[in-house]
C-alpha atoms as a PDB file:
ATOM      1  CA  UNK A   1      19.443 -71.778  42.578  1.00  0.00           C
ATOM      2  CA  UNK A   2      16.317 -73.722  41.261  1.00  0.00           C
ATOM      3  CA  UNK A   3      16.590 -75.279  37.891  1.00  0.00           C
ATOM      4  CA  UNK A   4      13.267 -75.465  36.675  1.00  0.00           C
ATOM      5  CA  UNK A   5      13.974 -77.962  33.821  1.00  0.00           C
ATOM      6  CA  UNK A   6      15.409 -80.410  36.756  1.00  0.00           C
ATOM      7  CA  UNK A   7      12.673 -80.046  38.633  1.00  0.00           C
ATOM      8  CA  UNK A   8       9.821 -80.242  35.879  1.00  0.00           C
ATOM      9  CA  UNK A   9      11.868 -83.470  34.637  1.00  0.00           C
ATOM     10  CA  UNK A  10      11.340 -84.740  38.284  1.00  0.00           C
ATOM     11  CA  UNK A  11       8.128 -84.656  38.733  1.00  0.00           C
ATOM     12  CA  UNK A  12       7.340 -85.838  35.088  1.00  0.00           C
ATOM     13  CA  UNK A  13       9.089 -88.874  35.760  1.00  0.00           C
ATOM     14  CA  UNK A  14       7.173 -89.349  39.429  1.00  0.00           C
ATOM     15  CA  UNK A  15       4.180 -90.341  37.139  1.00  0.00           C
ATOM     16  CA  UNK A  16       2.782 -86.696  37.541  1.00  0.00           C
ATOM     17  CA  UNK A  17       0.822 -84.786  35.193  1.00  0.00           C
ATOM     18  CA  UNK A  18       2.048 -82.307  32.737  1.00  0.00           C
ATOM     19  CA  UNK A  19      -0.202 -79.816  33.971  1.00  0.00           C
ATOM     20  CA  UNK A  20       0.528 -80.371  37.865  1.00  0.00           C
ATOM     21  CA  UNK A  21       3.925 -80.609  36.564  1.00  0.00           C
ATOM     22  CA  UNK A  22       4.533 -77.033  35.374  1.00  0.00           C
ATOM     23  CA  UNK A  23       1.814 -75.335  38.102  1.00  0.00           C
ATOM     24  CA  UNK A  24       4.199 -77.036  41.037  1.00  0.00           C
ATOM     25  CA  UNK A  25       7.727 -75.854  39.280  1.00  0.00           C
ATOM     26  CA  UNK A  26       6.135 -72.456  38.797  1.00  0.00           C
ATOM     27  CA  UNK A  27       4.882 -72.597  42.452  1.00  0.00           C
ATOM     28  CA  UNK A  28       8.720 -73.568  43.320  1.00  0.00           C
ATOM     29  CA  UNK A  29      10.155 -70.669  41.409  1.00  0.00           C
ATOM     30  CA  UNK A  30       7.625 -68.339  42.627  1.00  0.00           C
ATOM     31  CA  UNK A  31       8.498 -69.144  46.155  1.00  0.00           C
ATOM     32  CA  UNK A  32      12.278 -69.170  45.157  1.00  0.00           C
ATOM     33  CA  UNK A  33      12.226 -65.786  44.017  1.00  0.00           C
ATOM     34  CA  UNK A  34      10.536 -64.141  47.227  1.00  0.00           C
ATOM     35  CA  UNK A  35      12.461 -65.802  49.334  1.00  0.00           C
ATOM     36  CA  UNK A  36      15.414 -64.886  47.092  1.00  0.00           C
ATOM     37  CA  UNK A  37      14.116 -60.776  47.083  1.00  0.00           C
ATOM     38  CA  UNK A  38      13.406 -61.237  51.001  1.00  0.00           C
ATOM     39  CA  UNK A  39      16.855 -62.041  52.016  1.00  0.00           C
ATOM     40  CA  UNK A  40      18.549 -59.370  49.495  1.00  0.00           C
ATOM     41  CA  UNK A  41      16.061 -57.179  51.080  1.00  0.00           C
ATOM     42  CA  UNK A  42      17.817 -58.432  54.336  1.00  0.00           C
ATOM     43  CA  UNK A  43      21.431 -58.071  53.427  1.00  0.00           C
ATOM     44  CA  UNK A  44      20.778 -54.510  52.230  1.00  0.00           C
ATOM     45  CA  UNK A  45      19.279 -53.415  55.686  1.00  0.00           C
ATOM     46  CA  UNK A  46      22.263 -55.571  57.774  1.00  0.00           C
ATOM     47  CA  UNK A  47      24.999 -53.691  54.919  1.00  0.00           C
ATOM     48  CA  UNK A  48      23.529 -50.236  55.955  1.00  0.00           C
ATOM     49  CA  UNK A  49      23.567 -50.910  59.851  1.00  0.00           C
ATOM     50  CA  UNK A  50      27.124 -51.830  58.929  1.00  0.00           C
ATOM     51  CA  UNK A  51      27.882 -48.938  57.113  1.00  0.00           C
ATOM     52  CA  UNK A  52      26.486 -46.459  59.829  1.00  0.00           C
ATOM     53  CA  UNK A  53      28.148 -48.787  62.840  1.00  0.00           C
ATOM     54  CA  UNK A  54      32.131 -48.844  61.124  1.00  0.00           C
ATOM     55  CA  UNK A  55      34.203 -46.194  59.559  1.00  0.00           C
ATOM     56  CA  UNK A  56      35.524 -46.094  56.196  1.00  0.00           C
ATOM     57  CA  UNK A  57      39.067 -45.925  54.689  1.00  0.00           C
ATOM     58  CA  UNK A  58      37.935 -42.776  53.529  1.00  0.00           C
ATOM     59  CA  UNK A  59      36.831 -41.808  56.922  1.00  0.00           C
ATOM     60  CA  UNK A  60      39.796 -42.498  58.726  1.00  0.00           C
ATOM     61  CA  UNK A  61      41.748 -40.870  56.328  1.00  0.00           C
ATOM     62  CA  UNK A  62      39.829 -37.995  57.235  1.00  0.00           C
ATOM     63  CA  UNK A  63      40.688 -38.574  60.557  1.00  0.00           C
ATOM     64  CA  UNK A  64      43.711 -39.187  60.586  1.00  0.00           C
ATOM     65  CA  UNK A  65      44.598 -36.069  58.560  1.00  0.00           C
ATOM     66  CA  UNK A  66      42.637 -34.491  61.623  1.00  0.00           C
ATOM     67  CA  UNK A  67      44.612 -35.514  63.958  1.00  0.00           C
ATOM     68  CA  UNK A  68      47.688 -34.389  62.336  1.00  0.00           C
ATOM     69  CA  UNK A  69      46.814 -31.161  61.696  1.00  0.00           C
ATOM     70  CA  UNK A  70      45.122 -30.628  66.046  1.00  0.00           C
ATOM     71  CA  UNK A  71      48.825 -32.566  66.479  1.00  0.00           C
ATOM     72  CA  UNK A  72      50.754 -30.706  64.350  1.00  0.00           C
ATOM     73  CA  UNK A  73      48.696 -26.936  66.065  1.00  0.00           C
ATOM     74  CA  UNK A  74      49.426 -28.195  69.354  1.00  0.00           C
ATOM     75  CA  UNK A  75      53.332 -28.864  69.210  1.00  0.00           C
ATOM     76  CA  UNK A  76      53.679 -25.414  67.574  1.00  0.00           C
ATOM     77  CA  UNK A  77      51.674 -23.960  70.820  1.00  0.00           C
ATOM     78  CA  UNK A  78      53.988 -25.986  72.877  1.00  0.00           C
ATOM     79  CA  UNK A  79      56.781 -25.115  71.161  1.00  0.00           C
ATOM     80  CA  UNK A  80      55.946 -21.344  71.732  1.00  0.00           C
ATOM     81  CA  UNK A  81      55.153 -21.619  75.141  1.00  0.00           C
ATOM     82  CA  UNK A  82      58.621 -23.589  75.920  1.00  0.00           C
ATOM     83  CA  UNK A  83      60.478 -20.484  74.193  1.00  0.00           C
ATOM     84  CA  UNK A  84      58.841 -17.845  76.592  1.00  0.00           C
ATOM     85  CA  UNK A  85      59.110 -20.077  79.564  1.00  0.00           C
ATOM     86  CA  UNK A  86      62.936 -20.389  79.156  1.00  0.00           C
ATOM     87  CA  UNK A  87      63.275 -16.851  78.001  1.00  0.00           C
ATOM     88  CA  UNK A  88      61.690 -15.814  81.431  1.00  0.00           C
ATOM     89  CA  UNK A  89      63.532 -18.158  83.252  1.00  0.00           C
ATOM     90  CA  UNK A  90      66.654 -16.897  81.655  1.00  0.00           C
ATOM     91  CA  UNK A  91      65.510 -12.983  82.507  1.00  0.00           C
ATOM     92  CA  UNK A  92      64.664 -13.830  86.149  1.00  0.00           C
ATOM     93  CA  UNK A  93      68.353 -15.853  86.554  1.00  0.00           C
ATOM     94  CA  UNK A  94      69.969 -13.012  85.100  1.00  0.00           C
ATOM     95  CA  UNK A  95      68.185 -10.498  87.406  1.00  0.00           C
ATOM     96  CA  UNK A  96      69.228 -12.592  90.313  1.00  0.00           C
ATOM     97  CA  UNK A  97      72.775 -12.685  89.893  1.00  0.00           C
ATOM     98  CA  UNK A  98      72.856  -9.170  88.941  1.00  0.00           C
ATOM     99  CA  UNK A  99      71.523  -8.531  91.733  1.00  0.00           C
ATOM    100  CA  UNK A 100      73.492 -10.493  94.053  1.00  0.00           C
ATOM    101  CA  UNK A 101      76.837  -8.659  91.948  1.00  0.00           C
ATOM    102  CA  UNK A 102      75.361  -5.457  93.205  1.00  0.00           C
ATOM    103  CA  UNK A 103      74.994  -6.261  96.968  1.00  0.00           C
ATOM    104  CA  UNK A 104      78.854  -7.337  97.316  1.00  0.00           C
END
């Protein structure tokens, strides 16, 4: 940060005018500030590419809570589909050695 009392101080002791004084620590602050407002104007624009590039805590909560729920769909399908597999398997193992009772 520019302090402009410094700088005014400065130059008033480098044997320069009053008036060429204050117009060059105006200049200085003048050019301070853009600069200044030009690189904020920068950091915004790099924190928004950011923001659109990298999740969120809040959006991988979402995600998470996502993925527990597909998770959490798909192991009751599973579970499901075990119980009629081994219910069939059961019927057809039952059939067989019914049927193998019947021929003797």
């Amino acid at each position: 940060m520019l302090d402009s009392l410094k700088t005014y101080q400065t130059l008033k002791t480098g044997h320069i005018s009053d008036d060429h004084a204050q117009a060059m620590t105006q200049a200085l602050q003048d050019a301070t500030s853009e600069v200044s407002s030009d690189w904020k104007t920068e950091i915004q624009a790099l924190r928004s590419d950011l923001d659109d590039k990298f999740a969120t805590k809040a959006d991988l909560a979402v995600l998470r809570s996502d993925i527990k729920a597909a998770l959490s769909d798909l192991k009751s399908e599973l579970t499901h589909r075990m119980f009629l597999f081994w219910i069939g398997q059961s019927a057809v193992t039952i059939g067989i050695v019914s049927a193998l009772k019947l021929l003797r």
